[in-house]
C-alpha atoms as a PDB file:
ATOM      1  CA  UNK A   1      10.951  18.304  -1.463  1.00  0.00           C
ATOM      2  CA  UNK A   2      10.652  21.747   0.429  1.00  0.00           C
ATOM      3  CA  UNK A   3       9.803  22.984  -3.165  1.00  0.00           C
ATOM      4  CA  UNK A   4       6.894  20.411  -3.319  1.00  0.00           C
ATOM      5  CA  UNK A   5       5.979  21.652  -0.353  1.00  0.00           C
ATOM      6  CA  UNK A   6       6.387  19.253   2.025  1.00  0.00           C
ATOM      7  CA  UNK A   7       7.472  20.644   5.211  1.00  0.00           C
ATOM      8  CA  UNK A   8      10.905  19.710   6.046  1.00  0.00           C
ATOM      9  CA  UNK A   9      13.546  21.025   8.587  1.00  0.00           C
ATOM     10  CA  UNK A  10      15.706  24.635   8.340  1.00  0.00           C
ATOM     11  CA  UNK A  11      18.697  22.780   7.951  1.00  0.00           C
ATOM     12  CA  UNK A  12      21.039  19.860   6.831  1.00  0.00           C
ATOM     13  CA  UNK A  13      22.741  18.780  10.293  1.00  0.00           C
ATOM     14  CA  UNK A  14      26.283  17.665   9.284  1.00  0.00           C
ATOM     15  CA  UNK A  15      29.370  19.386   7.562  1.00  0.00           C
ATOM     16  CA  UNK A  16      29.277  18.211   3.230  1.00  0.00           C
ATOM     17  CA  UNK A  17      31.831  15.429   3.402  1.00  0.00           C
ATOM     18  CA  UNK A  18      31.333  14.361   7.272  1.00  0.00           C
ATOM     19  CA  UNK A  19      30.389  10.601   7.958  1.00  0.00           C
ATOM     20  CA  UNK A  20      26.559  11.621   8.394  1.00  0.00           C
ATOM     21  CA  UNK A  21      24.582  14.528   6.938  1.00  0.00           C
ATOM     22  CA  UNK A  22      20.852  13.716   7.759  1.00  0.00           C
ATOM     23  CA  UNK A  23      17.506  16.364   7.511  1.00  0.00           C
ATOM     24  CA  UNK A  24      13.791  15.213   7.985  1.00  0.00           C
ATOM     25  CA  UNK A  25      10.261  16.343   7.057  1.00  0.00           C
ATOM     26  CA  UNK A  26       8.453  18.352   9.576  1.00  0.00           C
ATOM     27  CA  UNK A  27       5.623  16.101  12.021  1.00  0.00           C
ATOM     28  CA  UNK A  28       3.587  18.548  10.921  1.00  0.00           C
ATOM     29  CA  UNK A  29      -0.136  18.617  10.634  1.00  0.00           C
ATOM     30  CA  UNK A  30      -2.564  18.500   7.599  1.00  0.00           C
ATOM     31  CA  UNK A  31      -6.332  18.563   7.278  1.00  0.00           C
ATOM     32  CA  UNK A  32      -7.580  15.005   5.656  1.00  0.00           C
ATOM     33  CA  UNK A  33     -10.777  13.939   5.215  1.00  0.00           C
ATOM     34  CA  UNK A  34     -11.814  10.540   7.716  1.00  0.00           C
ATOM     35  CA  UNK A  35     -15.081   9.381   7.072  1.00  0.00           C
ATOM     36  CA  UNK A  36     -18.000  11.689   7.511  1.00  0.00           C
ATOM     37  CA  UNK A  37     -15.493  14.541   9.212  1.00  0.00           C
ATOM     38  CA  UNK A  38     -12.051  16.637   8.451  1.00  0.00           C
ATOM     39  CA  UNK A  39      -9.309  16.491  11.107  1.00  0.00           C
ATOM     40  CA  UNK A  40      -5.910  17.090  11.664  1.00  0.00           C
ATOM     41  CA  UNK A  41      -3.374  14.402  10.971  1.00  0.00           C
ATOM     42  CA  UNK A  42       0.504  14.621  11.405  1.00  0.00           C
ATOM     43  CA  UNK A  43       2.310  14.577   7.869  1.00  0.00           C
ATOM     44  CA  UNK A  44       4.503  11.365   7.883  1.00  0.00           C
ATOM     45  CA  UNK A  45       7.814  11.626   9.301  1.00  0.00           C
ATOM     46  CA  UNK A  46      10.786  10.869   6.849  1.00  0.00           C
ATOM     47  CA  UNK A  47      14.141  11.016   7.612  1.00  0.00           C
ATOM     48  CA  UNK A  48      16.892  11.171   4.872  1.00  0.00           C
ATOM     49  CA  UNK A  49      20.494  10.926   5.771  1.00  0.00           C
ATOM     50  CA  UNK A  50      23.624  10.702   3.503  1.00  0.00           C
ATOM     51  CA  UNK A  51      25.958   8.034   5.116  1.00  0.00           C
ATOM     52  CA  UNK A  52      29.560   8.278   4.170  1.00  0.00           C
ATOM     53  CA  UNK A  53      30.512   4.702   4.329  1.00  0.00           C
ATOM     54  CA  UNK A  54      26.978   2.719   4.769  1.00  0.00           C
ATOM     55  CA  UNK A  55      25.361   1.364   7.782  1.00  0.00           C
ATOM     56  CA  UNK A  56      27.484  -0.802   9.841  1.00  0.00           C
ATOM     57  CA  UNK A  57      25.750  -3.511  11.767  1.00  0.00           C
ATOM     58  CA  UNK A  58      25.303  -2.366  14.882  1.00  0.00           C
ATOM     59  CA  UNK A  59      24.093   1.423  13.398  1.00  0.00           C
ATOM     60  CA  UNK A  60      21.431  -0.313  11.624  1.00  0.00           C
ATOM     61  CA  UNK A  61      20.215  -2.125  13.999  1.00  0.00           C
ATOM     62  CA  UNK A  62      19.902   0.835  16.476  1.00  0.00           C
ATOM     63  CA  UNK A  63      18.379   2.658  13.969  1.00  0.00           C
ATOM     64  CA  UNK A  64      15.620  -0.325  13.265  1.00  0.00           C
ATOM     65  CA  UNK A  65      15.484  -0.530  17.491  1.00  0.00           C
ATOM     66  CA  UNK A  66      14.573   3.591  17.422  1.00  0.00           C
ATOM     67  CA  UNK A  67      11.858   3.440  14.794  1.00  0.00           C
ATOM     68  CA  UNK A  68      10.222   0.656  15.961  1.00  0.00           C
ATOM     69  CA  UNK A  69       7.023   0.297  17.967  1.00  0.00           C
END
């Protein structure tokens, strides 16, 4: 992704082989066209995460709780 270049985070948090490795994309900003003007609009926020195991029930539904509105 980084070599797309989509801006992601410096690093994978997690040792290779540990129950959860996880890195994101960056919040950051990018000029879009809205309309009649140009303006700065966060890049969307994607997290990826490498679960040894799965999602057990209570994980995912913390993890639905934390991303919701």
């Amino acid at each position: 992704m980084k070599d797309a270049g989509i801006p992601m985070k410096d690093e994978i948090e997690g040792e290779p082989g540990a129950g959860l490795r996880q890195t994101a994309t960056k919040a950051a900003p990018r000029r879009v066209q809205i309309r009649e003007r140009e303006r700065d609009w966060p890049y969307a926020y994607l997290e990826i995460a490498d679960r040894n195991g799965g999602f057990d029930a209570a994980q995912a539904r913390q993890f639905f709780e934390m991303t919701k509105r």
